[in-house]
C-alpha atoms as a PDB file:
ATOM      1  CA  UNK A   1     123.330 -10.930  21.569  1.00  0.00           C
ATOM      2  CA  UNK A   2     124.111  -8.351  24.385  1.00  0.00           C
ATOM      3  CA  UNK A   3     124.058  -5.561  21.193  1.00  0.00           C
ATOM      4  CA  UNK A   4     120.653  -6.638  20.592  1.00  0.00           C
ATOM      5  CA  UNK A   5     119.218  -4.984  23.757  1.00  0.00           C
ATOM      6  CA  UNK A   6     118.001  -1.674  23.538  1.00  0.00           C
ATOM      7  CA  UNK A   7     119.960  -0.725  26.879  1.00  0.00           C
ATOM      8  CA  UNK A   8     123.379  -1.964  25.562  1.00  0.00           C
ATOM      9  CA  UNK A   9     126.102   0.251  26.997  1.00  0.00           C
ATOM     10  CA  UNK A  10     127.330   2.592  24.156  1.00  0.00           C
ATOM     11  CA  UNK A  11     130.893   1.470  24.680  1.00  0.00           C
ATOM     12  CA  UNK A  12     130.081  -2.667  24.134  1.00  0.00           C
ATOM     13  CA  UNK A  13     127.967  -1.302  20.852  1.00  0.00           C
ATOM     14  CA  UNK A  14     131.286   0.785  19.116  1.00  0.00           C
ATOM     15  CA  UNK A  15     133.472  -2.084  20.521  1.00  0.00           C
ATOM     16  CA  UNK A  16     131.551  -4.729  18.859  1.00  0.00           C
ATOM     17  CA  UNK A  17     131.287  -2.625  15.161  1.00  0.00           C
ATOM     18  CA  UNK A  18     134.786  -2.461  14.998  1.00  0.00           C
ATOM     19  CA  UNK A  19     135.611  -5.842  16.094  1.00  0.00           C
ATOM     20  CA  UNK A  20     132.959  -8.662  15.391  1.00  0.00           C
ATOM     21  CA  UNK A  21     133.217  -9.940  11.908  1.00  0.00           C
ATOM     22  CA  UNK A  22     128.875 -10.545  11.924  1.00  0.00           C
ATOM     23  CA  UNK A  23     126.960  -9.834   8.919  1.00  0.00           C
ATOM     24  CA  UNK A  24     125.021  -7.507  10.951  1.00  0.00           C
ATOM     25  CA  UNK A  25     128.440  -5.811  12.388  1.00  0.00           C
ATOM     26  CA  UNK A  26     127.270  -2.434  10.666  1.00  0.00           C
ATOM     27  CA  UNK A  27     123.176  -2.624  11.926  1.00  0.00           C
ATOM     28  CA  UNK A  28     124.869  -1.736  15.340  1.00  0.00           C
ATOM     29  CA  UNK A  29     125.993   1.931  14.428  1.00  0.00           C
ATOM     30  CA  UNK A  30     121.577   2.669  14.037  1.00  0.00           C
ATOM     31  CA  UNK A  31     121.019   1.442  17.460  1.00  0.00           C
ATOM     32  CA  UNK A  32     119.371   3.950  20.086  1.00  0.00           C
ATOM     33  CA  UNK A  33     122.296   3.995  22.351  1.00  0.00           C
ATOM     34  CA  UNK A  34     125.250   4.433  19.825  1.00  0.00           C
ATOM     35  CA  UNK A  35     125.429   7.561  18.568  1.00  0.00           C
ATOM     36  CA  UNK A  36     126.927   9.729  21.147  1.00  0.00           C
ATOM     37  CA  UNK A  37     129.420  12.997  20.886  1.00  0.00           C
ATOM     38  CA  UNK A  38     132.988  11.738  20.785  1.00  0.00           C
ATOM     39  CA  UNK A  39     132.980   9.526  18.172  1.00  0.00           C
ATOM     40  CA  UNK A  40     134.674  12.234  15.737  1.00  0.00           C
ATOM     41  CA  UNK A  41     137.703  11.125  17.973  1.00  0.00           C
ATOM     42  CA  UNK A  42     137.857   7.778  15.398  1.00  0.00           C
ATOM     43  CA  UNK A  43     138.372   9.757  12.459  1.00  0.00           C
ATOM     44  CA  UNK A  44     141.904   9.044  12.268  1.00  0.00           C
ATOM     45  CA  UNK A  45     142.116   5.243  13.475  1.00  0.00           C
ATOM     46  CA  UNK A  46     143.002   2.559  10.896  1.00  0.00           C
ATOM     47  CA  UNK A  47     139.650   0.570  11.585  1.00  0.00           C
ATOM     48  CA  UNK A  48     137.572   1.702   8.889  1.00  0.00           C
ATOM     49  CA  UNK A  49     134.955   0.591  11.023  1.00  0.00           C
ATOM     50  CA  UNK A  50     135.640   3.001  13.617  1.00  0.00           C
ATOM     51  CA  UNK A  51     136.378   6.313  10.588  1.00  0.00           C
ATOM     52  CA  UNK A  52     132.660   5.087   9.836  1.00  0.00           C
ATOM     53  CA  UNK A  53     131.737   5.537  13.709  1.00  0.00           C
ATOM     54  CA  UNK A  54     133.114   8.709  13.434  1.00  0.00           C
ATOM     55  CA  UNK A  55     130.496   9.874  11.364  1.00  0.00           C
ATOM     56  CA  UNK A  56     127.649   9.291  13.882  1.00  0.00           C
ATOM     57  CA  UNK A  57     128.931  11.624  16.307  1.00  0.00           C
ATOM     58  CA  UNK A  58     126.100  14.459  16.213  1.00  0.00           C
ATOM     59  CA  UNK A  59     128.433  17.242  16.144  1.00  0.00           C
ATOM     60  CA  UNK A  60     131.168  16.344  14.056  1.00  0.00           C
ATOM     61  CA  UNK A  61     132.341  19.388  12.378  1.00  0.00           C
ATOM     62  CA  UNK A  62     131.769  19.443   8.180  1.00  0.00           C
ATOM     63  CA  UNK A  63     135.455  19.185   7.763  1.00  0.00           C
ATOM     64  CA  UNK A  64     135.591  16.146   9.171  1.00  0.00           C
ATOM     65  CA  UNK A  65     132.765  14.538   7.076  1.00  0.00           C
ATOM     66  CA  UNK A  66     134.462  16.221   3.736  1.00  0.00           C
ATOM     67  CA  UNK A  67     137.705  14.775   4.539  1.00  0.00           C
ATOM     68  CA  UNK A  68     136.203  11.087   5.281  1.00  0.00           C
ATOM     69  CA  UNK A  69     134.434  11.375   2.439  1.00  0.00           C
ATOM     70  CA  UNK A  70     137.774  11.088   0.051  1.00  0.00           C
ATOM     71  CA  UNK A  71     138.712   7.899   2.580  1.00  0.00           C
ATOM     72  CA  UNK A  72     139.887   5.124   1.553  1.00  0.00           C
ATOM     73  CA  UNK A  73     137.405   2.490   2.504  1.00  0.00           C
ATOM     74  CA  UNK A  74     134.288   3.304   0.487  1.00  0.00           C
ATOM     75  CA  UNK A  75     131.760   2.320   2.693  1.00  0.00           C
ATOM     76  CA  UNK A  76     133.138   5.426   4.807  1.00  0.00           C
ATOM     77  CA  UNK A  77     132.911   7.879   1.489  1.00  0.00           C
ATOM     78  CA  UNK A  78     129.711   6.343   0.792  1.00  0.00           C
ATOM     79  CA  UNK A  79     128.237   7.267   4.583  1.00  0.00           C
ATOM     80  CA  UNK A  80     129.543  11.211   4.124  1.00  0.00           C
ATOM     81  CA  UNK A  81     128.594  11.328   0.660  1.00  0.00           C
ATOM     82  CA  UNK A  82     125.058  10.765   2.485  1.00  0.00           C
ATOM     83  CA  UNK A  83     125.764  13.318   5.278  1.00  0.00           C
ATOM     84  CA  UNK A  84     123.681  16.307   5.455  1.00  0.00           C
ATOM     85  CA  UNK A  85     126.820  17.823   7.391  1.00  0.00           C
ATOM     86  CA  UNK A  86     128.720  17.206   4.008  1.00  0.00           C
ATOM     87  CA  UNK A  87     130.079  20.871   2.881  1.00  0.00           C
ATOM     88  CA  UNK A  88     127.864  21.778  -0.481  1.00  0.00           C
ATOM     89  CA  UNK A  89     131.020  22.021  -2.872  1.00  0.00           C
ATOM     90  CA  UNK A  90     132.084  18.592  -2.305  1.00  0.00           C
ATOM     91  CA  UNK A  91     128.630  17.171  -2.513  1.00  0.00           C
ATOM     92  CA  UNK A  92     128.387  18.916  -5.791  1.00  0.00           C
ATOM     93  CA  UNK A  93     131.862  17.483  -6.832  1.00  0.00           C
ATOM     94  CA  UNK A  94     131.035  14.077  -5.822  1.00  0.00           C
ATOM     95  CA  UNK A  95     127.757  14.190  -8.309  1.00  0.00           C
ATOM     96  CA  UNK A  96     130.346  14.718 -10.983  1.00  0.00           C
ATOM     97  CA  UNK A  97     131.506  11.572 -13.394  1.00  0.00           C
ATOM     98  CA  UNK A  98     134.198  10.551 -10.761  1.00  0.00           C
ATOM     99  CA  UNK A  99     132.355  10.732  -7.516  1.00  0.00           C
ATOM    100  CA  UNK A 100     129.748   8.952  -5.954  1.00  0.00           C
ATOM    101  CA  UNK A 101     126.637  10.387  -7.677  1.00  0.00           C
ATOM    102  CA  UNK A 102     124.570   7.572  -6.423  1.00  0.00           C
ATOM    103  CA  UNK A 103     125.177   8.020  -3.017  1.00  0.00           C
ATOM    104  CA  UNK A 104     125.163  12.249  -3.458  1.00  0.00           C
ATOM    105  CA  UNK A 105     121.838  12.537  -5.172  1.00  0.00           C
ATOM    106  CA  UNK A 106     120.086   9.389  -3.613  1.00  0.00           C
ATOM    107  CA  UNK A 107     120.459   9.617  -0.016  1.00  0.00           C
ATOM    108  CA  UNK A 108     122.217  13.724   0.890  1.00  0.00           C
ATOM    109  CA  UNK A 109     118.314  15.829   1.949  1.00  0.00           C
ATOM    110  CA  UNK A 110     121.589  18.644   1.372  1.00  0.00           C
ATOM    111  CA  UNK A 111     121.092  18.245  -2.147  1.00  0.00           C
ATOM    112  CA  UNK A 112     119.776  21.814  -3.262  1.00  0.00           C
ATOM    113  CA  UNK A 113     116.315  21.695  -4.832  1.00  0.00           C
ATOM    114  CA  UNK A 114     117.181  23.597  -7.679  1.00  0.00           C
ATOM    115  CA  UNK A 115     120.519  21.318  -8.595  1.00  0.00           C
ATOM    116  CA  UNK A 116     117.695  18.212  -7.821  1.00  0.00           C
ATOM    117  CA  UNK A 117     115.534  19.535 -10.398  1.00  0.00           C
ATOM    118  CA  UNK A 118     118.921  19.997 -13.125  1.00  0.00           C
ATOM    119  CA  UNK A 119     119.686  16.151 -12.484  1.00  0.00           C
ATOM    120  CA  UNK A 120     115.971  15.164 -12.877  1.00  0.00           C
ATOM    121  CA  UNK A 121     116.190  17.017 -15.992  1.00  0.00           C
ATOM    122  CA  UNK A 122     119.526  15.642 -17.364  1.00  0.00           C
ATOM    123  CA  UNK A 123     118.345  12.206 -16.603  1.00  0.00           C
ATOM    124  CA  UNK A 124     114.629  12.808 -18.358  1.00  0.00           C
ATOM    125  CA  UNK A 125     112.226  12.733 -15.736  1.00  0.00           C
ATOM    126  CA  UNK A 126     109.267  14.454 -15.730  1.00  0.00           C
ATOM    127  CA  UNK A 127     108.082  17.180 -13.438  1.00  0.00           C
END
């Protein structure tokens, strides 16, 4: 219930996401005080929870959010697939048949207008 306020300490909030086993565990991540530079530093850690931390750091580099998104855990792809930050060949590759073209095309504002327009296409919508 501490998580809940809006003036949780940032450290209680990542703590919590990687630990408590809540159905809301991930809601934590969108509060106002978690994302905070330093987070990248969780890339590496075995907590999936924590590589998905990682990706709310504001200035993690785009080679870290390429390389998490061919992770393991695919909650973690699926979050980079999303990320703006994502490096434009690998959001193209992950539109492809064995990506995550969901997650690419329905949540990355990356996604070039002109390749938007080719998928509306391909999938018969009209303009």
């Amino acid at each position: 219930m501490l998580c809940e306020n809006d003036h949780a300490p940032h450290e209680l909030l990542v703590e919590t996401c990687a630990d408590w086993n809540g159905l809301s565990w991930g809601t934590l991540a969108y509060r106002r005080s978690f994302a905070r530079r330093g987070l990248a530093r969780f890339a590496d850690e075995p907590n999936y929870r924590l590589r998905y931390a990682a990706l709310f750091d504001p200035q993690a580099e785009p080679e870290l959010v390429e390389r998490l998104s061919h992770d393991t855990n695919r909650l973690v792809r699926h979050h980079a697939a999303a990320d703006p930050r994502l490096p434009r060949p690998r959001l193209v590759e992950l539109l492809g048949e064995h990506g995550m073209p969901r997650a690419a095309a329905r949540n990355n504002p990356a996604l070039p207008a002109e390749l938007t327009h080719q998928l509306l296409d391909v999938a018969g919508v009209d303009r």
